[in-house]
Protein backbone atom coordinates (compact mmCIF):
# COMPACT_ATOMS: atom_id res chain seq x y z
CA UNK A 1 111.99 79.31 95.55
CA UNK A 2 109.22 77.29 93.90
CA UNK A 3 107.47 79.34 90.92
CA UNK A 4 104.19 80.09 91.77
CA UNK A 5 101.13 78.02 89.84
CA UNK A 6 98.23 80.71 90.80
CA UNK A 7 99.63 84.26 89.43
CA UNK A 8 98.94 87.38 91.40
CA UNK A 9 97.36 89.99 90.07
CA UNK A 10 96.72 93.38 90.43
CA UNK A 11 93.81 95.21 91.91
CA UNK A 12 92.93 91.34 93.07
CA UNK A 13 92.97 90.95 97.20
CA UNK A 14 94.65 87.92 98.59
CA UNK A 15 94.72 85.82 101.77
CA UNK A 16 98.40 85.33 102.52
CA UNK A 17 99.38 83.07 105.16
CA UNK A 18 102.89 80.92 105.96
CA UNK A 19 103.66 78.91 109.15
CA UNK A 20 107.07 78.51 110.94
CA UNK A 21 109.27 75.49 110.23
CA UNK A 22 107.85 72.17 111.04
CA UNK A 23 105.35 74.01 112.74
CA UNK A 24 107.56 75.61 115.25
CA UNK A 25 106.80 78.38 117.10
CA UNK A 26 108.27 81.73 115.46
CA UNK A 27 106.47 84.14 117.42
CA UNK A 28 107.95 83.53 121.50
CA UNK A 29 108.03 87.04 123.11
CA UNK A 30 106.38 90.11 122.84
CA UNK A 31 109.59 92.02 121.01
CA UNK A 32 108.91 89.23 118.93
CA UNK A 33 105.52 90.20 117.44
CA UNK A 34 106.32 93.81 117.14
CA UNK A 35 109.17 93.91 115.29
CA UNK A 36 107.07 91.42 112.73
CA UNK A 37 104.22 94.61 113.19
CA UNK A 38 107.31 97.13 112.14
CA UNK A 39 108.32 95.40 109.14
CA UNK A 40 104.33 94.70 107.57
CA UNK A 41 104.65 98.98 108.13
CA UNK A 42 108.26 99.28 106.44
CA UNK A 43 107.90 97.39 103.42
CA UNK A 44 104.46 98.20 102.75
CA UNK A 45 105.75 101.01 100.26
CA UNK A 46 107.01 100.32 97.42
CA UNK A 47 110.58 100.47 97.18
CA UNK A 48 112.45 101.65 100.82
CA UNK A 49 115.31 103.83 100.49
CA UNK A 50 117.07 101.72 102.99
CA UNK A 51 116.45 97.51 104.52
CA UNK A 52 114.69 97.91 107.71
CA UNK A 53 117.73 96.62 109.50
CA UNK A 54 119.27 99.52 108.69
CA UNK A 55 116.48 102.08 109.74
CA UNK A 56 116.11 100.15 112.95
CA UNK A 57 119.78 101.56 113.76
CA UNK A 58 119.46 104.78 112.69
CA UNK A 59 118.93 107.61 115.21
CA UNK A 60 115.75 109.16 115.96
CA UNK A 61 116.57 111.80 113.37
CA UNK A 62 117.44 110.19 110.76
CA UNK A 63 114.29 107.53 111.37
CA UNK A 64 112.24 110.68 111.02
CA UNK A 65 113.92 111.64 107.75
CA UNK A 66 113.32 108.11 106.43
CA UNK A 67 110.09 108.47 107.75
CA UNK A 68 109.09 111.89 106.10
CA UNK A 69 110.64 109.48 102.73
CA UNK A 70 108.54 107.22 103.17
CA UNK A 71 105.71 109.31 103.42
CA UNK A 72 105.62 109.80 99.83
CA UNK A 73 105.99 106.57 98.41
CA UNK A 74 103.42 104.94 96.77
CA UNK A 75 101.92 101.90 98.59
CA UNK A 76 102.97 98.55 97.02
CA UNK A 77 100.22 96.75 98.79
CA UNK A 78 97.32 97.63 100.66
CA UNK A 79 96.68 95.58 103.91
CA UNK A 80 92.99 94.75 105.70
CA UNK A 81 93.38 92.48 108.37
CA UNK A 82 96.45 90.69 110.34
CA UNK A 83 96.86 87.93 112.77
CA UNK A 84 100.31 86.60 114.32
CA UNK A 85 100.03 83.37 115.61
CA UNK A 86 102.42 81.45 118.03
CA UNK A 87 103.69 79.32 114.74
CA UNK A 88 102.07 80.65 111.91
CA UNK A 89 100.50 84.59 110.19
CA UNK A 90 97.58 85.38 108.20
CA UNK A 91 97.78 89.07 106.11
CA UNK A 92 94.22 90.14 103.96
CA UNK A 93 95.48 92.27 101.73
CA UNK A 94 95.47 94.06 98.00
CA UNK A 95 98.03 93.86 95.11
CA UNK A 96 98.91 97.22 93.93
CA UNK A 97 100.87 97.25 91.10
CA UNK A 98 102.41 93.49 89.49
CA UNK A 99 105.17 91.43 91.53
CA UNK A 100 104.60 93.72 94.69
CA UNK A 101 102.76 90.56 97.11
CA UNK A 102 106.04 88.49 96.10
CA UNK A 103 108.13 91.04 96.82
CA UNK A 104 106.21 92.74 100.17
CA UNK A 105 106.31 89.12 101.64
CA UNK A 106 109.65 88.21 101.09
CA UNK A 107 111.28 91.35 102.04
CA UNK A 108 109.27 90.81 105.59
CA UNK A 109 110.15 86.94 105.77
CA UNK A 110 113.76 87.74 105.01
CA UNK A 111 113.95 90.63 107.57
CA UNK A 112 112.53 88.62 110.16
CA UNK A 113 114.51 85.31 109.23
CA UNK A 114 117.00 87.59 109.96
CA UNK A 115 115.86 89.12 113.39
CA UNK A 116 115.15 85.79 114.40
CA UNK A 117 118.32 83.25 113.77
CA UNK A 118 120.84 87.02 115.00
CA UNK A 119 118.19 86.74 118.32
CA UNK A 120 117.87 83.01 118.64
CA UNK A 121 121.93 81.90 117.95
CA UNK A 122 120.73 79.72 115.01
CA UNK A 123 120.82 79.31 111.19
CA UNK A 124 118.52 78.59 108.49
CA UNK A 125 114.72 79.07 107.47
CA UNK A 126 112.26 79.87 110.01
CA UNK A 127 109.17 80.18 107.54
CA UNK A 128 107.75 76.89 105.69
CA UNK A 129 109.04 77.34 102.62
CA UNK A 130 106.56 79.26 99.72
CA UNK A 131 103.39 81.56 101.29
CA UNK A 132 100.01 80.46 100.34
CA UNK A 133 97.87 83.13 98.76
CA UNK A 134 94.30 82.52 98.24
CA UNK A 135 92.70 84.73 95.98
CA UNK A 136 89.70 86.33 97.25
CA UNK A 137 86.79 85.75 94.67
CA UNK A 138 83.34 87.95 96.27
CA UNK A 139 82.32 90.75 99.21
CA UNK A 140 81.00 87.23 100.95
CA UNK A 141 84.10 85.73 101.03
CA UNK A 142 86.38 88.59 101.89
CA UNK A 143 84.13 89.67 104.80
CA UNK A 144 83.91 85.84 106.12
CA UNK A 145 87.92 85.89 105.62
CA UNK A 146 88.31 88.80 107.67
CA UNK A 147 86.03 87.21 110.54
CA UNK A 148 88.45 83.84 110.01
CA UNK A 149 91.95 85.72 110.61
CA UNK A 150 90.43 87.67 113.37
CA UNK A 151 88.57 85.29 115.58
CA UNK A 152 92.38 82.34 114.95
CA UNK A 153 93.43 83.79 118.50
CA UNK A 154 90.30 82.65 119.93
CA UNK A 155 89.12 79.22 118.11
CA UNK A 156 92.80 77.96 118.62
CA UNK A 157 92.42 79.39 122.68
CA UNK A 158 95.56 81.56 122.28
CA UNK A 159 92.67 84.03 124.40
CA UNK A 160 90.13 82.27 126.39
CA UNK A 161 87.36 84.64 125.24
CA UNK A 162 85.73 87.39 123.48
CA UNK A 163 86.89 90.35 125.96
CA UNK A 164 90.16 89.43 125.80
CA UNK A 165 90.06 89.16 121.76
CA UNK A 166 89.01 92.36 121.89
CA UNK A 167 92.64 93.27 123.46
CA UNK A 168 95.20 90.91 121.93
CA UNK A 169 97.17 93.21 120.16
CA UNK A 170 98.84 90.99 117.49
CA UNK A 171 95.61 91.09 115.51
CA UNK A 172 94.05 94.22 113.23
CA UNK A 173 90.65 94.58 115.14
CA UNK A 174 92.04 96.47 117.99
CA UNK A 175 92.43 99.22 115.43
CA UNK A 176 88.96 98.39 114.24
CA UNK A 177 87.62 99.16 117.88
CA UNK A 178 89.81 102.60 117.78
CA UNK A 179 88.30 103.65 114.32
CA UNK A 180 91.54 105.15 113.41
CA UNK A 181 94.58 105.61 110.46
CA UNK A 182 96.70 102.45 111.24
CA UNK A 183 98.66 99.42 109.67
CA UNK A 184 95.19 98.51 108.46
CA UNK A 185 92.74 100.28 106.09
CA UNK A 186 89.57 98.90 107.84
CA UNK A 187 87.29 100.76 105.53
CA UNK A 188 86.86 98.02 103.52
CA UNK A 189 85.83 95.22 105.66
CA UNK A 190 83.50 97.92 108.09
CA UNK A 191 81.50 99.53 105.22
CA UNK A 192 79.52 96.01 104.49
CA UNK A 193 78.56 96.63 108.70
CA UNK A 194 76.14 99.47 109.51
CA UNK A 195 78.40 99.54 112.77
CA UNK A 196 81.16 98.38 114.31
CA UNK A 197 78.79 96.52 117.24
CA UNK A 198 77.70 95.09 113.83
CA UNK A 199 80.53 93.86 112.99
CA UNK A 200 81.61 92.34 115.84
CA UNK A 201 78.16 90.41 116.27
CA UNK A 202 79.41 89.16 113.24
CA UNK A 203 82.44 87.44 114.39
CA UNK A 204 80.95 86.17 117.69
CA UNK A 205 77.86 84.56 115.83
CA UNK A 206 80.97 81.68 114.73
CA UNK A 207 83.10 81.79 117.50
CA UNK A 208 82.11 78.01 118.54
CA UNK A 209 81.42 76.80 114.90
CA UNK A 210 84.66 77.80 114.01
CA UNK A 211 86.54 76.35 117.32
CA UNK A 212 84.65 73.60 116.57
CA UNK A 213 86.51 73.39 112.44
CA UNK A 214 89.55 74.13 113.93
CA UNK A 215 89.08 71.04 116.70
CA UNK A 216 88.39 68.21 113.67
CA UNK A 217 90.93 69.89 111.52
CA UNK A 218 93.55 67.38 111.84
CA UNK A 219 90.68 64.75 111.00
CA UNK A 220 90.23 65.76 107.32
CA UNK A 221 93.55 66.78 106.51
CA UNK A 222 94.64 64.31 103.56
């Protein structure tokens, strides 16, 4: 793997984002997207007794063992917002001790890899080589971040409107709507938002700007 230019730190958050394989879709069915879901829950503590390969095939038991494990494990990263795309992922999220980004992401690329080639009868990578992390540098930019990853369903017309953004399920702000423990900790994107109707004026006042950016893209790409 390539070594990394921009160091990740601790305490710093990070946009995180990776697309499949010459921009193939890696995302087809619905079983698909979930077991992504289950592994950005797995390997979001630091240091699993077990690959989640191998929890996936335990039975129910000894998942709930695991489970009750896991439970006290200290979090190796701390994730804010999500979004699986057809061909690509975005994760808003915080480093929580050093190296545990590099090694969060690739445990749930190499998992999935996995999942995918075993489901799919083929071989090699399904992820475009190294992740891109973008460190996030202000409240302004993390909060216009988190309106980015959340309205990508939308501006790319993956959902033909609001409503139904509002019920795509391979995105955090369903559990924003529910106001409830999750994969998420939405605390820290709602409490710049006297609301939550607040915050989801928010992301409609650039619905059509940013479907608009996303339209020209291709134009100002180098």
């Amino acid at each position: 793997m390539p070594y990394r230019t921009t160091p990740l730190v601790d305490g710093q958050i990070y946009h995180i984002f990776n697309r499949g394989v010459a921009d193939q879709p890696m995302f087809i069915y619905k079983r698909d997207c979930e077991r992504f879901l289950q592994t950005l829950w797995f390997y979001h503590f630091v240091k699993p007794p077990v690959s989640f390969s191998k929890f996936n095939n335990l039975s129910q038991k000894l998942k709930l063992e695991i489970e009750k494990q896991l439970s006290h494990l200290k979090p190796s990263v701390c994730l804010y917002v999500f979004c699986l795309m057809p061909n690509h992922f975005h994760l808003l999220l915080k480093q929580e001790a050093e190296g545990n980004i590099s090694s969060y992401v690739k445990n749930i690329i190499d998992s999935y890899t996995k999942f995918f080639n075993i489901k799919y009868q083929r071989n090699g990578p399904v992820f475009q080589g190294q992740f891109k992390a973008v460190r996030v540098s202000s409240d302004e930019q993390l909060t216009h971040l988190s309106r980015y990853i959340h309205l990508n369903p939308l501006t790319s017309y993956v959902v033909k409107d609001f409503e139904q953004l509002l019920n795509y399920p391979w995105i955090s702000l369903p559990q924003y709507l529910q106001n409830k423990e999750g994969l998420c900790d939405q605390s820290i994107i709602l409490k710049f938002f006297p609301s939550i109707e607040k915050y989801l004026e928010f992301l409609q006042d650039q619905v059509e700007y940013q479907r608009e950016l996303a339209n020209i893209r291709h134009l100002t790409l180098e």
